[in-house]
PDB file of N, CA and C in Angstrom:
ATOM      1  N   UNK A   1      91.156  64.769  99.171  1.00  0.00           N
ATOM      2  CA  UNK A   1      92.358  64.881  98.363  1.00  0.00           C
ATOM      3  C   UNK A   1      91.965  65.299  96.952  1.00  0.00           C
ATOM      4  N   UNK A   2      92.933  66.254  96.437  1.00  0.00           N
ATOM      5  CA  UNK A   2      92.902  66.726  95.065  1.00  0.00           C
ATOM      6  C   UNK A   2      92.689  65.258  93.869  1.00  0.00           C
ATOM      7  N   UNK A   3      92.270  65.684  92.583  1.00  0.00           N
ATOM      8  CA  UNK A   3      92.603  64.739  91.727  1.00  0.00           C
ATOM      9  C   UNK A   3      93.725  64.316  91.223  1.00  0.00           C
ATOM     10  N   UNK A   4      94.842  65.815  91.437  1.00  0.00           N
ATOM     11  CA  UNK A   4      96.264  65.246  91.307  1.00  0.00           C
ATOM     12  C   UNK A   4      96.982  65.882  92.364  1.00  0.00           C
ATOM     13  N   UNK A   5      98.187  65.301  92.551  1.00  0.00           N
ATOM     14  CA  UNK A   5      98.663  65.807  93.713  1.00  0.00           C
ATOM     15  C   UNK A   5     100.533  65.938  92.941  1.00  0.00           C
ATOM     16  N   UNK A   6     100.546  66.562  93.381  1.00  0.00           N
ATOM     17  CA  UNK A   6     102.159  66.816  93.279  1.00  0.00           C
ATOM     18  C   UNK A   6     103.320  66.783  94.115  1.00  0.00           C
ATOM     19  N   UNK A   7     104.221  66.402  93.508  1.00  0.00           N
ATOM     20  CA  UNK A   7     105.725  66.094  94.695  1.00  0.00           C
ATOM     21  C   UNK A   7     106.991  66.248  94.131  1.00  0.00           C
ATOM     22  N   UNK A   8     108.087  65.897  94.963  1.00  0.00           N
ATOM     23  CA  UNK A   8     109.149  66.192  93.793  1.00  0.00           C
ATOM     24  C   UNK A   8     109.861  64.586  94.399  1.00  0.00           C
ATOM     25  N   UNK A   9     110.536  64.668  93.546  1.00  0.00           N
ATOM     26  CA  UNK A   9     111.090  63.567  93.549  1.00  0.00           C
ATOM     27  C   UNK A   9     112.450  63.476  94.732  1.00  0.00           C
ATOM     28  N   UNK A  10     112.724  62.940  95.794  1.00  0.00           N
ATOM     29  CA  UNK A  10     113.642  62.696  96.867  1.00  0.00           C
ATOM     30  C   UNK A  10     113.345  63.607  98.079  1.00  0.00           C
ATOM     31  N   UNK A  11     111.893  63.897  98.216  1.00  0.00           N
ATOM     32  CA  UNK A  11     111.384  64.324  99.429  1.00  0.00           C
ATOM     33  C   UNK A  11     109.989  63.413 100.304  1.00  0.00           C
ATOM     34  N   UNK A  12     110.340  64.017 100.936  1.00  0.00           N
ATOM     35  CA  UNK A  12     109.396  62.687 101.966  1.00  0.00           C
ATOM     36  C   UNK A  12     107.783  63.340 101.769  1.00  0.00           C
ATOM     37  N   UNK A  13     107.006  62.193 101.193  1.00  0.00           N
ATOM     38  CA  UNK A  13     105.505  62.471 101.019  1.00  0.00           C
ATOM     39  C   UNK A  13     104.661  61.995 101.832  1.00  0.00           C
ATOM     40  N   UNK A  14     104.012  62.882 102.499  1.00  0.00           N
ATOM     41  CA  UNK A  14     102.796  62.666 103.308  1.00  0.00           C
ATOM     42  C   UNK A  14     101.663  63.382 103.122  1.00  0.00           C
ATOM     43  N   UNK A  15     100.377  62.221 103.097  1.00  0.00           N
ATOM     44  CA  UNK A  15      98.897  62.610 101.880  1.00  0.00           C
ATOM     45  C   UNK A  15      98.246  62.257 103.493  1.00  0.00           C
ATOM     46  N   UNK A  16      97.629  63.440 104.338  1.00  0.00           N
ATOM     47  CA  UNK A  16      96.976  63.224 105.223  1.00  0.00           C
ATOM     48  C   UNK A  16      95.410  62.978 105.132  1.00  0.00           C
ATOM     49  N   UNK A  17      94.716  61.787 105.470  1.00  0.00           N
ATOM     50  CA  UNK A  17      93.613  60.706 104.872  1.00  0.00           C
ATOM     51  C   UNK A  17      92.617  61.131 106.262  1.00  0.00           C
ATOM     52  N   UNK A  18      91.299  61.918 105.557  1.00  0.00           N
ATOM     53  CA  UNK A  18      90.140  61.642 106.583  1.00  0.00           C
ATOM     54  C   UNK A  18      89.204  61.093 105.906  1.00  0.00           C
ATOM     55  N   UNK A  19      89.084  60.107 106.652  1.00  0.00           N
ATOM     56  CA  UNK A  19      87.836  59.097 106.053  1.00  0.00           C
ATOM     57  C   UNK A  19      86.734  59.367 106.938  1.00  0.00           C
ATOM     58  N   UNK A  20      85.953  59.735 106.314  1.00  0.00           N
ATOM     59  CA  UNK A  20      84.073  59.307 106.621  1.00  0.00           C
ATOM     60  C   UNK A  20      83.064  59.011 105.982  1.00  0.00           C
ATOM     61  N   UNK A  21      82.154  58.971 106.562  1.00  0.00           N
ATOM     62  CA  UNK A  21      80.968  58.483 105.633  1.00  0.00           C
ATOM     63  C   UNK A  21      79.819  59.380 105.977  1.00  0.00           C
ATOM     64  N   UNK A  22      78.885  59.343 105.029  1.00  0.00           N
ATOM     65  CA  UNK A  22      77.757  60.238 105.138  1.00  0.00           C
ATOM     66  C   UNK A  22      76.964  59.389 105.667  1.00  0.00           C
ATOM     67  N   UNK A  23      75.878  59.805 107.017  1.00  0.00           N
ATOM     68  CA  UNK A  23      75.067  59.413 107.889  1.00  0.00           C
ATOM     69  C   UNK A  23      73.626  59.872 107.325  1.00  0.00           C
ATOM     70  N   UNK A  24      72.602  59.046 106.698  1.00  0.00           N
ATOM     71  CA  UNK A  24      71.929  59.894 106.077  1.00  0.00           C
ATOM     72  C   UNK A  24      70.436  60.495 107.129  1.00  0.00           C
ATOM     73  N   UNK A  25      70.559  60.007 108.158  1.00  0.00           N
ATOM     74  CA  UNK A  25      69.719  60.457 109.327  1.00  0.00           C
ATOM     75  C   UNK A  25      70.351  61.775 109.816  1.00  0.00           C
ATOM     76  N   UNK A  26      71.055  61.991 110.242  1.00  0.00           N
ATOM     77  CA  UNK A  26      71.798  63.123 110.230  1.00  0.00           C
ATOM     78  C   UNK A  26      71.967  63.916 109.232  1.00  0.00           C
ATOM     79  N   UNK A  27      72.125  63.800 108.373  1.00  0.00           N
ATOM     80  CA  UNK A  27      72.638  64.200 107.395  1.00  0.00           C
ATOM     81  C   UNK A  27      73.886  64.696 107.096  1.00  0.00           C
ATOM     82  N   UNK A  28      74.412  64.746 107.850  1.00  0.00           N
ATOM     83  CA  UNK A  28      76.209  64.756 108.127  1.00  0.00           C
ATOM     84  C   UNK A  28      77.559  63.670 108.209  1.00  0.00           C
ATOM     85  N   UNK A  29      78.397  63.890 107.875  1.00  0.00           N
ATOM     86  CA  UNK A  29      79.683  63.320 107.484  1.00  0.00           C
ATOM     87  C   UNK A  29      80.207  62.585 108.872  1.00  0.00           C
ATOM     88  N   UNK A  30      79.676  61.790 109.498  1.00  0.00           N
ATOM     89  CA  UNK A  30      80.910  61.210 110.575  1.00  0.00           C
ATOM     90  C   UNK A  30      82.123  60.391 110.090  1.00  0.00           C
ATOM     91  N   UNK A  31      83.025  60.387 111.266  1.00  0.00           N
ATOM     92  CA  UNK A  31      84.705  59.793 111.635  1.00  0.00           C
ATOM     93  C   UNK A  31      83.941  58.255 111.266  1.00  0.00           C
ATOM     94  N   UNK A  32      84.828  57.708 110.259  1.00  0.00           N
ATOM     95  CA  UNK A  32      85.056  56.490 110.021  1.00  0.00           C
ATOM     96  C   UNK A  32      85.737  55.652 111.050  1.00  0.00           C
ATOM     97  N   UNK A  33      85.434  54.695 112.225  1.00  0.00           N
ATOM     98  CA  UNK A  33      86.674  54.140 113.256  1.00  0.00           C
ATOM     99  C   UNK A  33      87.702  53.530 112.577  1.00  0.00           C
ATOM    100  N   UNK A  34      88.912  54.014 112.155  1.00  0.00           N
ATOM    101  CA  UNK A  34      90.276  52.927 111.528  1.00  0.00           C
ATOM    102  C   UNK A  34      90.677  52.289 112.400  1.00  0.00           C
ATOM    103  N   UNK A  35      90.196  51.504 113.377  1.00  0.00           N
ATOM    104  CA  UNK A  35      90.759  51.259 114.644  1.00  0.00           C
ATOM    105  C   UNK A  35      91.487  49.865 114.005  1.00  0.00           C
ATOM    106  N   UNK A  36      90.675  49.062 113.592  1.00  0.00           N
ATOM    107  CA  UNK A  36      91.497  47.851 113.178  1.00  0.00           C
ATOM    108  C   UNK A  36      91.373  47.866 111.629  1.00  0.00           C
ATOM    109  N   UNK A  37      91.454  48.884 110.792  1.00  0.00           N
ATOM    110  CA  UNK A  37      91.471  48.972 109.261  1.00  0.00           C
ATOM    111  C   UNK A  37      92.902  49.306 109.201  1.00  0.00           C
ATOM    112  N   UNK A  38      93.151  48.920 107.860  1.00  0.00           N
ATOM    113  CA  UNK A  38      94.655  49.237 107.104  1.00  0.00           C
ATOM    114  C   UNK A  38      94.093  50.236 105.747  1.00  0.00           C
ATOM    115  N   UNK A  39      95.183  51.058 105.792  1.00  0.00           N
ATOM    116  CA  UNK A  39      95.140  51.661 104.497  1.00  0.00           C
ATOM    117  C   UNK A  39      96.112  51.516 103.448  1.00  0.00           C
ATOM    118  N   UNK A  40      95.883  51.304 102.271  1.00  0.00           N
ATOM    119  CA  UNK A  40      96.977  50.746 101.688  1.00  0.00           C
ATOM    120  C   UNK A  40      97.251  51.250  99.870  1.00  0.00           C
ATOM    121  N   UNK A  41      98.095  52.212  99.620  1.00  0.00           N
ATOM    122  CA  UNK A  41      98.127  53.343  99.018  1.00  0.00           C
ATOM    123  C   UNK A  41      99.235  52.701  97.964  1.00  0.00           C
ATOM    124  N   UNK A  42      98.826  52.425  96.534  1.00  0.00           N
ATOM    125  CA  UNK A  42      99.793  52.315  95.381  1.00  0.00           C
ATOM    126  C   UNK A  42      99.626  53.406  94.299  1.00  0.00           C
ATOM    127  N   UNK A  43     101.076  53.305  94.102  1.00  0.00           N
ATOM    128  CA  UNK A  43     101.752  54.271  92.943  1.00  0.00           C
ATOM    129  C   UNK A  43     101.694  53.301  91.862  1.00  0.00           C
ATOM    130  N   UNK A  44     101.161  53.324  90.768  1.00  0.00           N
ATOM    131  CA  UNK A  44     101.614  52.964  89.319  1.00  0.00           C
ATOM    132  C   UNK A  44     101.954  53.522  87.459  1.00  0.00           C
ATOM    133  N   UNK A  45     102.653  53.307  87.304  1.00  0.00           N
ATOM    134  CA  UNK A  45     103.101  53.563  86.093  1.00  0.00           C
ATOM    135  C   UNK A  45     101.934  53.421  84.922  1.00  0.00           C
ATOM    136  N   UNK A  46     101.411  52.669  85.134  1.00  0.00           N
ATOM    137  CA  UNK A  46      99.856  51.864  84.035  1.00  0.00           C
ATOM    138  C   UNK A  46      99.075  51.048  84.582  1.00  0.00           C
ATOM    139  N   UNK A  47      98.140  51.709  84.875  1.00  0.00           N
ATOM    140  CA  UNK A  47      96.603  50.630  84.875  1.00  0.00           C
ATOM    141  C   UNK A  47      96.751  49.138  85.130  1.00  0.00           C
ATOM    142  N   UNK A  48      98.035  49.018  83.691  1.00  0.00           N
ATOM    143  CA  UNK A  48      97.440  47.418  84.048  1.00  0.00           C
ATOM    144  C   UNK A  48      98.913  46.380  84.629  1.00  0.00           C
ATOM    145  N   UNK A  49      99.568  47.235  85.102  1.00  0.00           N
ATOM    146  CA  UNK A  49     101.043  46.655  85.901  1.00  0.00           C
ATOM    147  C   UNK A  49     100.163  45.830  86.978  1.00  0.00           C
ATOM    148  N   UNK A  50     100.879  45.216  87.180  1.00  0.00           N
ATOM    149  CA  UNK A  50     100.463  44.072  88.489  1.00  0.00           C
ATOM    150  C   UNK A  50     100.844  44.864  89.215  1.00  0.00           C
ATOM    151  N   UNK A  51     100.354  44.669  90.707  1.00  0.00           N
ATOM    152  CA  UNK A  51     100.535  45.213  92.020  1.00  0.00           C
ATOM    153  C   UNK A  51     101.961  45.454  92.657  1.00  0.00           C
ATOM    154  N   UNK A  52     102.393  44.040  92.091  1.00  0.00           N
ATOM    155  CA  UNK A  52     103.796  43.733  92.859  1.00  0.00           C
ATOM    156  C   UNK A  52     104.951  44.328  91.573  1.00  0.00           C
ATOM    157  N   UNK A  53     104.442  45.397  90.628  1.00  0.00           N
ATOM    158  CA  UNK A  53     105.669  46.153  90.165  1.00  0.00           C
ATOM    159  C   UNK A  53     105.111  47.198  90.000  1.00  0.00           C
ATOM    160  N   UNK A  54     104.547  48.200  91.096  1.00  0.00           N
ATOM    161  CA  UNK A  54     104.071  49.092  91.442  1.00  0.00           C
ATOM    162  C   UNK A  54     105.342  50.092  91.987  1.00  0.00           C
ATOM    163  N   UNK A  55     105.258  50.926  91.194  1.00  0.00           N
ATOM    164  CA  UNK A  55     106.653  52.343  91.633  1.00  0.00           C
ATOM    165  C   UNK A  55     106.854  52.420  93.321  1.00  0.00           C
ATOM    166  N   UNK A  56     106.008  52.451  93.780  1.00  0.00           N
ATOM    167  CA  UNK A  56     105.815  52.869  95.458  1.00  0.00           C
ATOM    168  C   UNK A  56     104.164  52.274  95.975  1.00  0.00           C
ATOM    169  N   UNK A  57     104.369  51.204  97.380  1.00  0.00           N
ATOM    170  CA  UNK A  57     103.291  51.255  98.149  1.00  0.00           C
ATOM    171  C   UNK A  57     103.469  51.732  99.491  1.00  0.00           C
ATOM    172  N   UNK A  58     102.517  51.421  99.770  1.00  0.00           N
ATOM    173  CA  UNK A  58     102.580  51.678 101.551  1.00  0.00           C
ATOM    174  C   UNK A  58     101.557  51.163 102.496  1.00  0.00           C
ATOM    175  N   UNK A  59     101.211  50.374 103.293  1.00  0.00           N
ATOM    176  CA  UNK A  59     100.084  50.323 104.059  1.00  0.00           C
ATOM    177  C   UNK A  59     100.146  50.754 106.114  1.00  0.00           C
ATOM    178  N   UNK A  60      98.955  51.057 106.259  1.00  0.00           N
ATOM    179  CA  UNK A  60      99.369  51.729 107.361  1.00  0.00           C
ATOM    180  C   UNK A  60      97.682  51.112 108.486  1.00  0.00           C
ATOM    181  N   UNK A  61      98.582  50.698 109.483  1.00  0.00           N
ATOM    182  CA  UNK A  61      97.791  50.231 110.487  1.00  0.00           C
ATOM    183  C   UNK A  61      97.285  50.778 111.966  1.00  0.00           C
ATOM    184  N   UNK A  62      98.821  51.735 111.895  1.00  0.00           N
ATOM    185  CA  UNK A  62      99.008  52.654 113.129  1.00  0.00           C
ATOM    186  C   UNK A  62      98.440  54.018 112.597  1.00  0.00           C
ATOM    187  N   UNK A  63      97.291  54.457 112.753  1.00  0.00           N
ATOM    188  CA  UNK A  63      96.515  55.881 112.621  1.00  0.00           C
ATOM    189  C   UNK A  63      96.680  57.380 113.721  1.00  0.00           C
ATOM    190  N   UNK A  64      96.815  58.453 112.901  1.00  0.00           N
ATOM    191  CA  UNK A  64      96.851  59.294 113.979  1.00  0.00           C
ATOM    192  C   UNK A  64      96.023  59.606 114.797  1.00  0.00           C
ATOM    193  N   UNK A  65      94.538  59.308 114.691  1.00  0.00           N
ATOM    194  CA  UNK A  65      93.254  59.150 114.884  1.00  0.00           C
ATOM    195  C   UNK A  65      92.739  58.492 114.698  1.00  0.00           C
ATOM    196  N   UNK A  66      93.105  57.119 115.047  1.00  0.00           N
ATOM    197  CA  UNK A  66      91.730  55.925 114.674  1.00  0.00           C
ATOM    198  C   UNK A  66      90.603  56.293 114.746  1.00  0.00           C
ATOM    199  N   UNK A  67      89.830  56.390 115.994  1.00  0.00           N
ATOM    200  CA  UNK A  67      88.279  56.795 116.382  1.00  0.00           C
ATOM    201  C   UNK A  67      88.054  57.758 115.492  1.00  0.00           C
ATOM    202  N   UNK A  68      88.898  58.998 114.927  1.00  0.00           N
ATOM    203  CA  UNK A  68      88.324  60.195 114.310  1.00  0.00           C
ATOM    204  C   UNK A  68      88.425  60.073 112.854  1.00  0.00           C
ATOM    205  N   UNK A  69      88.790  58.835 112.306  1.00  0.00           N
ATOM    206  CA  UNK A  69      89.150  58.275 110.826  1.00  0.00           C
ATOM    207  C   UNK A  69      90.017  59.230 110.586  1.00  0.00           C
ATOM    208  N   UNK A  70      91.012  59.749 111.327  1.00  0.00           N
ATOM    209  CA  UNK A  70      92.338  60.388 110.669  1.00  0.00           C
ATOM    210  C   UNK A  70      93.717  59.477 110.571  1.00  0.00           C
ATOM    211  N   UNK A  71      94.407  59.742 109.540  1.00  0.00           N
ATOM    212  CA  UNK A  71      95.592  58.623 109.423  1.00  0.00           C
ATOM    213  C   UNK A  71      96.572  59.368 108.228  1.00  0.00           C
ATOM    214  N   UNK A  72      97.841  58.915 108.414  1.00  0.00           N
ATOM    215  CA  UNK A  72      98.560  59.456 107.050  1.00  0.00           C
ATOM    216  C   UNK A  72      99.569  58.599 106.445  1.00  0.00           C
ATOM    217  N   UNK A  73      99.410  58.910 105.067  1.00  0.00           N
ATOM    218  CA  UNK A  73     100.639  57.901 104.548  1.00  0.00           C
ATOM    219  C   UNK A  73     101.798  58.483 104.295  1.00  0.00           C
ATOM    220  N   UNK A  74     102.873  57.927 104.433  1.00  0.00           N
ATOM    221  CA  UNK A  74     104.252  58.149 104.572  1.00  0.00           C
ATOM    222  C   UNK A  74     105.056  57.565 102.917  1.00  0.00           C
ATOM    223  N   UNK A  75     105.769  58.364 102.792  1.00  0.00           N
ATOM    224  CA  UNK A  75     106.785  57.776 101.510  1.00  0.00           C
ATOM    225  C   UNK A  75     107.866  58.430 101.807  1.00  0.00           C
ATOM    226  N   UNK A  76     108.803  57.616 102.530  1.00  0.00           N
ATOM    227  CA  UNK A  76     110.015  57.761 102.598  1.00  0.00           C
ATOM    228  C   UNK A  76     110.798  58.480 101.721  1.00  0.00           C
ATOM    229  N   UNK A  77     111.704  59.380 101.591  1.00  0.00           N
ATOM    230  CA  UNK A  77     112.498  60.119 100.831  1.00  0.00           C
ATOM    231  C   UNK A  77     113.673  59.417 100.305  1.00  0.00           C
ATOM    232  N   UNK A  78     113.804  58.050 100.573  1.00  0.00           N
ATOM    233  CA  UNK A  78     114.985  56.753 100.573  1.00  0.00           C
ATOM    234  C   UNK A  78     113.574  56.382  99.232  1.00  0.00           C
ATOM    235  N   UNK A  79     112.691  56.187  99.283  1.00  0.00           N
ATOM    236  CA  UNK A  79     112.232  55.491  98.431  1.00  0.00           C
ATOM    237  C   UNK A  79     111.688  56.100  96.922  1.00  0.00           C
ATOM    238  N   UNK A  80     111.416  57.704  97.390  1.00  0.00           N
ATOM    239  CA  UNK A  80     110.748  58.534  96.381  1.00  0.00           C
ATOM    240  C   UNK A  80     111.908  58.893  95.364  1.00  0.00           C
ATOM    241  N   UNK A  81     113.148  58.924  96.317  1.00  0.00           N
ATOM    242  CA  UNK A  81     114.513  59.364  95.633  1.00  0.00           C
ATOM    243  C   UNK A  81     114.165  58.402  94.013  1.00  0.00           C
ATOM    244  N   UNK A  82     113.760  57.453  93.672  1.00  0.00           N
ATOM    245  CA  UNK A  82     113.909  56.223  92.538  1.00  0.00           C
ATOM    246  C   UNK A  82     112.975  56.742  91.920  1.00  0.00           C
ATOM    247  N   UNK A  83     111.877  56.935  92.069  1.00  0.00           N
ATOM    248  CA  UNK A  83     110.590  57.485  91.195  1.00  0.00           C
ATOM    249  C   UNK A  83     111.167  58.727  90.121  1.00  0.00           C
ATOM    250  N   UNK A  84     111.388  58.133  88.751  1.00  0.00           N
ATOM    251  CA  UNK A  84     111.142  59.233  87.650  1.00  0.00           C
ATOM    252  C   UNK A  84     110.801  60.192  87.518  1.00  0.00           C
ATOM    253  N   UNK A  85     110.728  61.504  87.022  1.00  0.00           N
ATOM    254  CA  UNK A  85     109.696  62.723  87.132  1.00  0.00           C
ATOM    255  C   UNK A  85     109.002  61.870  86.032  1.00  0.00           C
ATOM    256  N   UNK A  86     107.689  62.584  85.937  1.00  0.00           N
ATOM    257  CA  UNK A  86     106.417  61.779  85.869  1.00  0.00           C
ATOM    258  C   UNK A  86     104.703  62.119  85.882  1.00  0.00           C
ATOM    259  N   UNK A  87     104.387  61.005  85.151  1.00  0.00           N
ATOM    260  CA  UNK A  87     102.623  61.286  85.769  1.00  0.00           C
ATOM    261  C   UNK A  87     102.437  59.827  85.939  1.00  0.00           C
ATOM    262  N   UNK A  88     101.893  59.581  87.604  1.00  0.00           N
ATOM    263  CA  UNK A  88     101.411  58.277  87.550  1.00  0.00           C
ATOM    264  C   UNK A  88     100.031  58.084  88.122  1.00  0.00           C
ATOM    265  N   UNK A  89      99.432  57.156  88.463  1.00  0.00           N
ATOM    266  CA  UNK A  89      98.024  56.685  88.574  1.00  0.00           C
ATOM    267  C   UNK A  89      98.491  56.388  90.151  1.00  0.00           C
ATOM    268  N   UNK A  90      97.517  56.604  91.159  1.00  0.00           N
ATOM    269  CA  UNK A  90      97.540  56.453  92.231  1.00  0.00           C
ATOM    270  C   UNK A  90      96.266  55.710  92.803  1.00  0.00           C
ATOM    271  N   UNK A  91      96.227  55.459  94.083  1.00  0.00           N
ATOM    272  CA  UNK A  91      94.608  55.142  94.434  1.00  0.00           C
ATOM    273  C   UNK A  91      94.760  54.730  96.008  1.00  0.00           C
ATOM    274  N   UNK A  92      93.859  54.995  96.947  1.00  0.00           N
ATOM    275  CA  UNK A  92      94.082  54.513  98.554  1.00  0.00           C
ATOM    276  C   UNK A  92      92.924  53.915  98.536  1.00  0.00           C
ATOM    277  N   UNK A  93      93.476  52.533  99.030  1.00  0.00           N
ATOM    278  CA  UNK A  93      91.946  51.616  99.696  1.00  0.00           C
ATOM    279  C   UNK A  93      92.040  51.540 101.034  1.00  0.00           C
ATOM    280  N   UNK A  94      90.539  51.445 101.765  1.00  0.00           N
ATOM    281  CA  UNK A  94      90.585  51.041 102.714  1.00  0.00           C
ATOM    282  C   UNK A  94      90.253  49.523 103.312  1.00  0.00           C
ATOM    283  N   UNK A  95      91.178  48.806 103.831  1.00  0.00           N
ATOM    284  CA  UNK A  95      90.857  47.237 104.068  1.00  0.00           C
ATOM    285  C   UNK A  95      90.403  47.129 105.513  1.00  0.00           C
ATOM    286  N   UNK A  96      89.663  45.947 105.806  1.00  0.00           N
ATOM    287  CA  UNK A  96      89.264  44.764 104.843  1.00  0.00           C
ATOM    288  C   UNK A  96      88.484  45.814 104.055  1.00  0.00           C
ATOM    289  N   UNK A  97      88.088  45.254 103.035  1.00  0.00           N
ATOM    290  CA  UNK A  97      86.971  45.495 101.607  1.00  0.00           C
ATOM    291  C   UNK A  97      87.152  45.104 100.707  1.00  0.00           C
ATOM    292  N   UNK A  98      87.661  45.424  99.808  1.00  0.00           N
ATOM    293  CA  UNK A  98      88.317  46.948  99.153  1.00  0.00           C
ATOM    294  C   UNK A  98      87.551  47.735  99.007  1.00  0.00           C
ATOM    295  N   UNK A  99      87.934  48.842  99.769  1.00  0.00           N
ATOM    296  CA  UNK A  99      87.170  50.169  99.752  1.00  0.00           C
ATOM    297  C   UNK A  99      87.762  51.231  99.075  1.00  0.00           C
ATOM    298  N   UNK A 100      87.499  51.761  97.562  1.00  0.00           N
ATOM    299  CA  UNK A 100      89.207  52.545  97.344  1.00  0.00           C
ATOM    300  C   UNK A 100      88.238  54.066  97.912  1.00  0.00           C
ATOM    301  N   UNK A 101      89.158  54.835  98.616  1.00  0.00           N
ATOM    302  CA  UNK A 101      89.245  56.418  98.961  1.00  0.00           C
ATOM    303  C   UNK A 101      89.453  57.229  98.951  1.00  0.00           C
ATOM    304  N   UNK A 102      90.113  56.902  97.297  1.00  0.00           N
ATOM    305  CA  UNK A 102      91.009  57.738  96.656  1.00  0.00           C
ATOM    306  C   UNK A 102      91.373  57.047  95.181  1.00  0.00           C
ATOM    307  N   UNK A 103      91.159  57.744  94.306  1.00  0.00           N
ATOM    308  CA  UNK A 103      91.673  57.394  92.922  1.00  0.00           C
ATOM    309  C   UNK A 103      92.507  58.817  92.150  1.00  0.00           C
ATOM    310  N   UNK A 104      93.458  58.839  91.732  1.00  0.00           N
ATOM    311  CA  UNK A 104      94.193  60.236  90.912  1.00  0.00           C
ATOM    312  C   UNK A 104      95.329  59.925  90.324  1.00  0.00           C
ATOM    313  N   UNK A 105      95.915  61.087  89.959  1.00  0.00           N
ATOM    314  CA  UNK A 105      97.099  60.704  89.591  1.00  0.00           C
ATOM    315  C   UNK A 105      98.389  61.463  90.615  1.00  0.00           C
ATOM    316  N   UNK A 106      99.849  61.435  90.728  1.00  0.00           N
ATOM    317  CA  UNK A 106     100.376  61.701  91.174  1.00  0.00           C
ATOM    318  C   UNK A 106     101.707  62.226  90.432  1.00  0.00           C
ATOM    319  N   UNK A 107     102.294  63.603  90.166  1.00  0.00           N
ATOM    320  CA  UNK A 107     102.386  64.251  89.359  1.00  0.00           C
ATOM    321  C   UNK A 107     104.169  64.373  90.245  1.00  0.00           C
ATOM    322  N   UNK A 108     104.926  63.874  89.405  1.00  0.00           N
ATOM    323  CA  UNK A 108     106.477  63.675  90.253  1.00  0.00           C
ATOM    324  C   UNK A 108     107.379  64.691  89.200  1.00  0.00           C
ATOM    325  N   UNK A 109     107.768  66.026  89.905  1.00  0.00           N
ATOM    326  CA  UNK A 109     108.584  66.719  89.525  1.00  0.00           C
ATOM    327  C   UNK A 109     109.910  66.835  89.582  1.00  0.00           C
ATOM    328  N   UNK A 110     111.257  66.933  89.497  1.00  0.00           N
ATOM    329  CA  UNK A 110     112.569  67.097  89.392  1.00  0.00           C
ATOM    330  C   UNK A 110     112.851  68.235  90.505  1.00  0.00           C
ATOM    331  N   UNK A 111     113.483  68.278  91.513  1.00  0.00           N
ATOM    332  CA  UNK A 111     113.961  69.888  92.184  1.00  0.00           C
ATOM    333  C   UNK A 111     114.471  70.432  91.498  1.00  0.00           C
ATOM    334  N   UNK A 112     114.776  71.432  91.454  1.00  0.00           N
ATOM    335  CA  UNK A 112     115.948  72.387  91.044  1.00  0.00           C
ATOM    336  C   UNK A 112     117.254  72.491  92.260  1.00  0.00           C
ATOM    337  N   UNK A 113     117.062  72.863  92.962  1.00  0.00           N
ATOM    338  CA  UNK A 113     118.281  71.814  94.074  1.00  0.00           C
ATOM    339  C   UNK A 113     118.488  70.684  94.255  1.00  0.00           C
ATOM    340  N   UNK A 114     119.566  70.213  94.044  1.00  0.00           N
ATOM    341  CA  UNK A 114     119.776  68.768  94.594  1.00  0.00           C
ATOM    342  C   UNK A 114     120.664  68.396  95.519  1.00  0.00           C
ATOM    343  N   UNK A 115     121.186  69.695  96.333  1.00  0.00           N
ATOM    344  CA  UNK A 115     121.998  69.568  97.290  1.00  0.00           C
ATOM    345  C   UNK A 115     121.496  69.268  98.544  1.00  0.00           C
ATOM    346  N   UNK A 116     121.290  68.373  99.121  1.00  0.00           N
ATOM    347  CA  UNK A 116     120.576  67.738 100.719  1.00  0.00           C
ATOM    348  C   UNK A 116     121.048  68.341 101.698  1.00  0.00           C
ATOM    349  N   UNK A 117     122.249  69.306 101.833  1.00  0.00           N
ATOM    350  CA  UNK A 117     122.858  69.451 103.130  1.00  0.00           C
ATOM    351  C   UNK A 117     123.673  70.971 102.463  1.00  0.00           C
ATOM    352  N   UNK A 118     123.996  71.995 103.717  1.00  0.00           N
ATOM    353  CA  UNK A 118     124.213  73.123 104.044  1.00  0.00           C
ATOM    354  C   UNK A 118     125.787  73.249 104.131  1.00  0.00           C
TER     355      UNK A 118
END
């Protein structure tokens, strides 16, 4: 994943997550197993907000690829609709640990349409 990522505000966000690790006998990148890991992805306004007044989380248990460390996070378009345009601080851990797998920011733009329907 980029260092920032961009979205607009009242569309549905999905940040598709491959986790691996470097094998240093190999010397190559293998599939992390998410088989029984959670991933668990916060939006914040500032550094130092507590967790629990965090703009948007999400954690995710059900993977599209467990065995192949593929998985994605979801942000509802019911929920993104509330998010400000913006620059916020982001970060994905992987649990148990905390393993974070991601640190950036997340860059929330305004549409220029706001009509949902035809």
């Amino acid at each position: 994943m980029q260092d920032m990522i961009e979205e607009y505000r009242g569309d549905l966000w999905e940040w598709e997550i491959v986790v691996s690790a470097y094998d240093e006998d190999t010397r190559e990148e293998t599939p992390v197993d998410l088989t029984s890991a959670t991933l668990l992805a916060t939006i914040k306004r500032r550094l130092d907000d507590a967790d629990e007044d965090a703009m948007l989380t999400v954690e995710v248990s059900a993977h599209t690829n467990a065995s192949g460390g593929v998985s994605a996070l979801r942000f509802e378009s019911e929920k993104t609709i509330g998010v400000e345009p913006g620059e916020y601080l982001a970060d994905v851990r992987l649990l148990p640990g905390p393993h974070v797998l991601w640190r950036g920011a997340v860059l929330v733009k305004e549409p220029v349409t706001r009509r949902a329907e035809r």
